[in-house]
Protein backbone atom coordinates (compact mmCIF):
# COMPACT_ATOMS: atom_id res chain seq x y z
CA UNK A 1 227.13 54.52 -78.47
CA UNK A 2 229.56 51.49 -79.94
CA UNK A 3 227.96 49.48 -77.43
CA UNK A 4 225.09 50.23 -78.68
CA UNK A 5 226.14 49.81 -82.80
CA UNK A 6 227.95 46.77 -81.60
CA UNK A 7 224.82 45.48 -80.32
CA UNK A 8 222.44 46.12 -83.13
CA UNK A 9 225.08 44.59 -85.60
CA UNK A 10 225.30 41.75 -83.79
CA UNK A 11 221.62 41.28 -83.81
CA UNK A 12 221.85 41.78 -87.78
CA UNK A 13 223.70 38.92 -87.86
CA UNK A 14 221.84 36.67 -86.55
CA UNK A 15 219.10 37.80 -87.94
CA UNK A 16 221.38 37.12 -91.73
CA UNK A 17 222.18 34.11 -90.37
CA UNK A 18 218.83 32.33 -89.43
CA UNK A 19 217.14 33.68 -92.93
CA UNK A 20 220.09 31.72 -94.41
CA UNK A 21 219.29 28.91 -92.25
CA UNK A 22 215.49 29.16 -93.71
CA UNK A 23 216.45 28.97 -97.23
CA UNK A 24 218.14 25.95 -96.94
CA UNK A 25 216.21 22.88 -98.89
CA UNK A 26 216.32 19.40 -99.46
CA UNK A 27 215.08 17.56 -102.63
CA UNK A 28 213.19 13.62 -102.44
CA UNK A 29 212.71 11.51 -105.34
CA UNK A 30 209.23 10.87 -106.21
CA UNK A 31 207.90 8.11 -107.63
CA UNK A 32 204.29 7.03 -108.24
CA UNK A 33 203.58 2.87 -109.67
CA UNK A 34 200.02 3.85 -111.21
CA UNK A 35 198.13 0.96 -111.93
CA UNK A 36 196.19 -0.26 -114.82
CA UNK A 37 192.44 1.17 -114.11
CA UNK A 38 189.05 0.22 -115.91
CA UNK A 39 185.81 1.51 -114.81
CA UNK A 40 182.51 0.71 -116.31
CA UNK A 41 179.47 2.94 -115.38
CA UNK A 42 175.54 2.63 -116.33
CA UNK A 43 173.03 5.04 -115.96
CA UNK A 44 170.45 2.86 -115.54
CA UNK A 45 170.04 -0.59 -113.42
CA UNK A 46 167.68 -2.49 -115.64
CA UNK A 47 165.97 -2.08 -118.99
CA UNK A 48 161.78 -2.53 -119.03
CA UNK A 49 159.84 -3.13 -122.03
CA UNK A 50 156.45 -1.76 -120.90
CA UNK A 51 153.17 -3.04 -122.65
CA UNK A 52 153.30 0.12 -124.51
CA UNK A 53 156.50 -0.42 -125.87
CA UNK A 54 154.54 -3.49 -127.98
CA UNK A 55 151.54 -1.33 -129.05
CA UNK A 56 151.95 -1.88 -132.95
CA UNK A 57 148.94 -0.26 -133.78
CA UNK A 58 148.93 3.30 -131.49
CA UNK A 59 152.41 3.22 -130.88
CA UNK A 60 155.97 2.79 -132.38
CA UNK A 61 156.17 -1.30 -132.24
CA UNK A 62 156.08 -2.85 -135.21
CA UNK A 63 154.20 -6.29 -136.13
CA UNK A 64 155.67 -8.84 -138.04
CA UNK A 65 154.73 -12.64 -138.90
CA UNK A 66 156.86 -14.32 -135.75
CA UNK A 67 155.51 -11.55 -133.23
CA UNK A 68 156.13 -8.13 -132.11
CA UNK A 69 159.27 -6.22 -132.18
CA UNK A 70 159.07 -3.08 -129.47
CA UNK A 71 162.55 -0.74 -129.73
CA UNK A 72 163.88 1.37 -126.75
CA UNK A 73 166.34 4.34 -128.53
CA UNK A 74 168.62 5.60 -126.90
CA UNK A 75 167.80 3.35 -123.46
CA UNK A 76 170.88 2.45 -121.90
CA UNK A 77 174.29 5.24 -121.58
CA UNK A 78 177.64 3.10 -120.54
CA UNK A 79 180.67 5.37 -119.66
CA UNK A 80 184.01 3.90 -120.00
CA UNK A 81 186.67 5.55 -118.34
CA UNK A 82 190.48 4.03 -118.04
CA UNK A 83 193.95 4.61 -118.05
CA UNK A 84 194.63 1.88 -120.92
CA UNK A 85 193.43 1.19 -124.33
CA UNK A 86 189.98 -1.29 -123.83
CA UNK A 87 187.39 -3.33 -125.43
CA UNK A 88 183.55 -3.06 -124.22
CA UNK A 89 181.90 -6.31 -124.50
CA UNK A 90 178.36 -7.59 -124.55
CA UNK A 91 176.68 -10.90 -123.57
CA UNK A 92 174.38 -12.81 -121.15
CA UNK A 93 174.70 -14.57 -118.07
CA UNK A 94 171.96 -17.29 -119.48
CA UNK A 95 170.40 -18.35 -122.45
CA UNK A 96 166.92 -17.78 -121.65
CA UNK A 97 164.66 -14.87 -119.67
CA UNK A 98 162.52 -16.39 -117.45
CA UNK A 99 158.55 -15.95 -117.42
CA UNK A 100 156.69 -15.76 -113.79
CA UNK A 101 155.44 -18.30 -114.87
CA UNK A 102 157.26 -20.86 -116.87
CA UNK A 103 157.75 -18.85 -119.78
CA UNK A 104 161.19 -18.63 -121.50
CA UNK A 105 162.01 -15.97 -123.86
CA UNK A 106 165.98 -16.58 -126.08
CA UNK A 107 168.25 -14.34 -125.32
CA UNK A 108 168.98 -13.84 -129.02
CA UNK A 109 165.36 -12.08 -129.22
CA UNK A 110 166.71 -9.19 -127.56
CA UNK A 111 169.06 -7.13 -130.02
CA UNK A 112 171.56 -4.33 -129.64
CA UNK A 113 172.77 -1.59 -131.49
CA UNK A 114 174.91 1.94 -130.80
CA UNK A 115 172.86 5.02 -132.32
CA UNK A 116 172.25 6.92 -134.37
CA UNK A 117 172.95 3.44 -136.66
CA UNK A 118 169.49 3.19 -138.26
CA UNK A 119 170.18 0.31 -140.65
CA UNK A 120 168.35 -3.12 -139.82
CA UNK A 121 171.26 -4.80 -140.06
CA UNK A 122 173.28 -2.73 -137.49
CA UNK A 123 170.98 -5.00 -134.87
CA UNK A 124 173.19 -7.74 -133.05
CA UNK A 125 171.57 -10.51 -131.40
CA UNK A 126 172.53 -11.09 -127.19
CA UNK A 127 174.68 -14.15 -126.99
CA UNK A 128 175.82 -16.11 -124.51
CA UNK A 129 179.33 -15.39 -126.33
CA UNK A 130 181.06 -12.27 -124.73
CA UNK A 131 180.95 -9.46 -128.46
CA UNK A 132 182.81 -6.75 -128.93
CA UNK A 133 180.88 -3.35 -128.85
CA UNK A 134 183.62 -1.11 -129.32
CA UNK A 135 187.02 -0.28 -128.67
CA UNK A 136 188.50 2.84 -127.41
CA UNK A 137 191.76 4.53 -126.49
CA UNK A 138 192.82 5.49 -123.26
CA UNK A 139 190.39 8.38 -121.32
CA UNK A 140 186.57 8.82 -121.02
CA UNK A 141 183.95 7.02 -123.30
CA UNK A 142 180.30 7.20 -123.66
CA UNK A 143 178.42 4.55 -125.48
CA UNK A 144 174.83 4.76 -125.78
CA UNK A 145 172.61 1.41 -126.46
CA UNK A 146 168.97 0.71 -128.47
CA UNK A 147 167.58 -2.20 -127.72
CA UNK A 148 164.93 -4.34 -129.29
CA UNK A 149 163.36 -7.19 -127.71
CA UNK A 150 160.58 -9.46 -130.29
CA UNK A 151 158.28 -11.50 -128.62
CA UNK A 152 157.04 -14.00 -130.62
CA UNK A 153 153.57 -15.16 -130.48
CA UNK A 154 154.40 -18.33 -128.58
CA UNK A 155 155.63 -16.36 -126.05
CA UNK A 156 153.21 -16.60 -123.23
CA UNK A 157 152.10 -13.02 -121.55
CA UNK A 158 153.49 -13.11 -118.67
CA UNK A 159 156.88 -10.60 -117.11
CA UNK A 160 160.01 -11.61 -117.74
CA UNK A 161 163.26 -11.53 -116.14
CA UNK A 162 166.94 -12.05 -116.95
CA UNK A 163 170.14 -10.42 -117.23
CA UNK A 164 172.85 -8.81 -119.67
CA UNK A 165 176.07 -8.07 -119.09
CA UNK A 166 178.66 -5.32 -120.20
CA UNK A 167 182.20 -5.79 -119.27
CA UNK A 168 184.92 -4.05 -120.26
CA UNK A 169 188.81 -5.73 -120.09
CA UNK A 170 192.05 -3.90 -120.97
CA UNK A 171 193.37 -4.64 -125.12
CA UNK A 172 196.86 -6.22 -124.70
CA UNK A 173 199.88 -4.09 -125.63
C-alpha cells in the first residue's frame, strides 16, 4: 500500500503544480491613438420641387408679386455624428441652377431654415459663402431642413438642376 499512497501523492503534486502553472499571468500596456472623426449623413440624395409644390391656388404655395414661393417642411434630415465639437455648414457649389434649357435660376432663391422655426425671417438665403447652420458638441446630431425655392416669373418653365452642399469641419480647441 505506500507504494501505492506514494504514488497517488505524487500525482497530487503535479497535479498542484500545473494548476499553479495555469494561474500564472502576464499584464500588456494598452494603448489606443483615436483619431479625430466627423461623419455627415443625409437621408435623402436630392431635393425636388414638383409642379405641385407651386400650386398657389389648390395647394400650399403661396403667390407673391416677383413669383411663386413653394416650401418643402421638414424635407431634408442631416445626422452629424463625431468624436469632437463641430460646425455644420451650408452653401453651393455654383451661383446659378441650370434650366434644360438655358434657364438660370440664383441660388439665393432657394432658402433654408431648421424647424419648427416658423418666423419669415428664420429663412436664409443659399450662398456661395460656406454659413453656419449649427454647432454641436461631441456625439450624435440630427438636423432637419425646410426649404423654399421662389421662382420668379422670369424664370422660364423648364427643370432645373444644381447642387447644395452641407459640410461639416471640426471647431478648433
Amino acid at each position: 500500500m505506500g507504494r501505492y499512497a506514494t504514488s497517488i501523492a505524487l500525482t497530487l503534486l503535479l497535479l498542484a503544480g500545473s494548476a499553479a502553472h495555469a494561474l500564472d499571468r502576464a499584464n500588456m500596456s494598452v494603448s489606443a491613438i483615436v483619431p479625430q472623426m466627423i461623419h455627415l449623413e443625409l437621408d435623402a440624395g436630392e431635393l425636388v420641387f414638383e409642379p405641385e409644390d407651386f400650386d398657389y391656388i389648390m395647394g400650399t404655395a403661396e403667390r407673391t408679386k416677383t413669383g411663386v414661393v413653394a416650401t418643402k417642411k421638414r424635407a431634408l434630415l442631416a445626422t452629424v455624428s463625431g468624436n469632437v465639437p463641430y460646425t455644420l455648414l451650408i452653401s453651393a457649389p455654383e451661383e446659378y441652377f441650370f434650366g434644360q434649357r438655358g434657364g438660370l435660376i440664383h441660388i439665393s432663391q432657394l432658402r433654408w431654415r431648421l424647424p419648427p422655426d416658423s418666423d419669415v425671417e428664420a429663412w436664409k438665403e443659399i450662398t456661395l459663402e460656406r454659413r453656419p447652420v449649427m454647432s454641436g458638441p461631441p456625439g450624435v446630431a440630427e438636423v432637419t431642413f425646410d426649404f423654399q425655392l421662389i421662382a420668379t416669373w422670369e424664370n422660364p418653365a423648364e427643370t432645373y438642376t444644381g447642387e447644395i452642399l452641407l459640410t461639416v469641419v471640426p471647431d478648433n480647441p
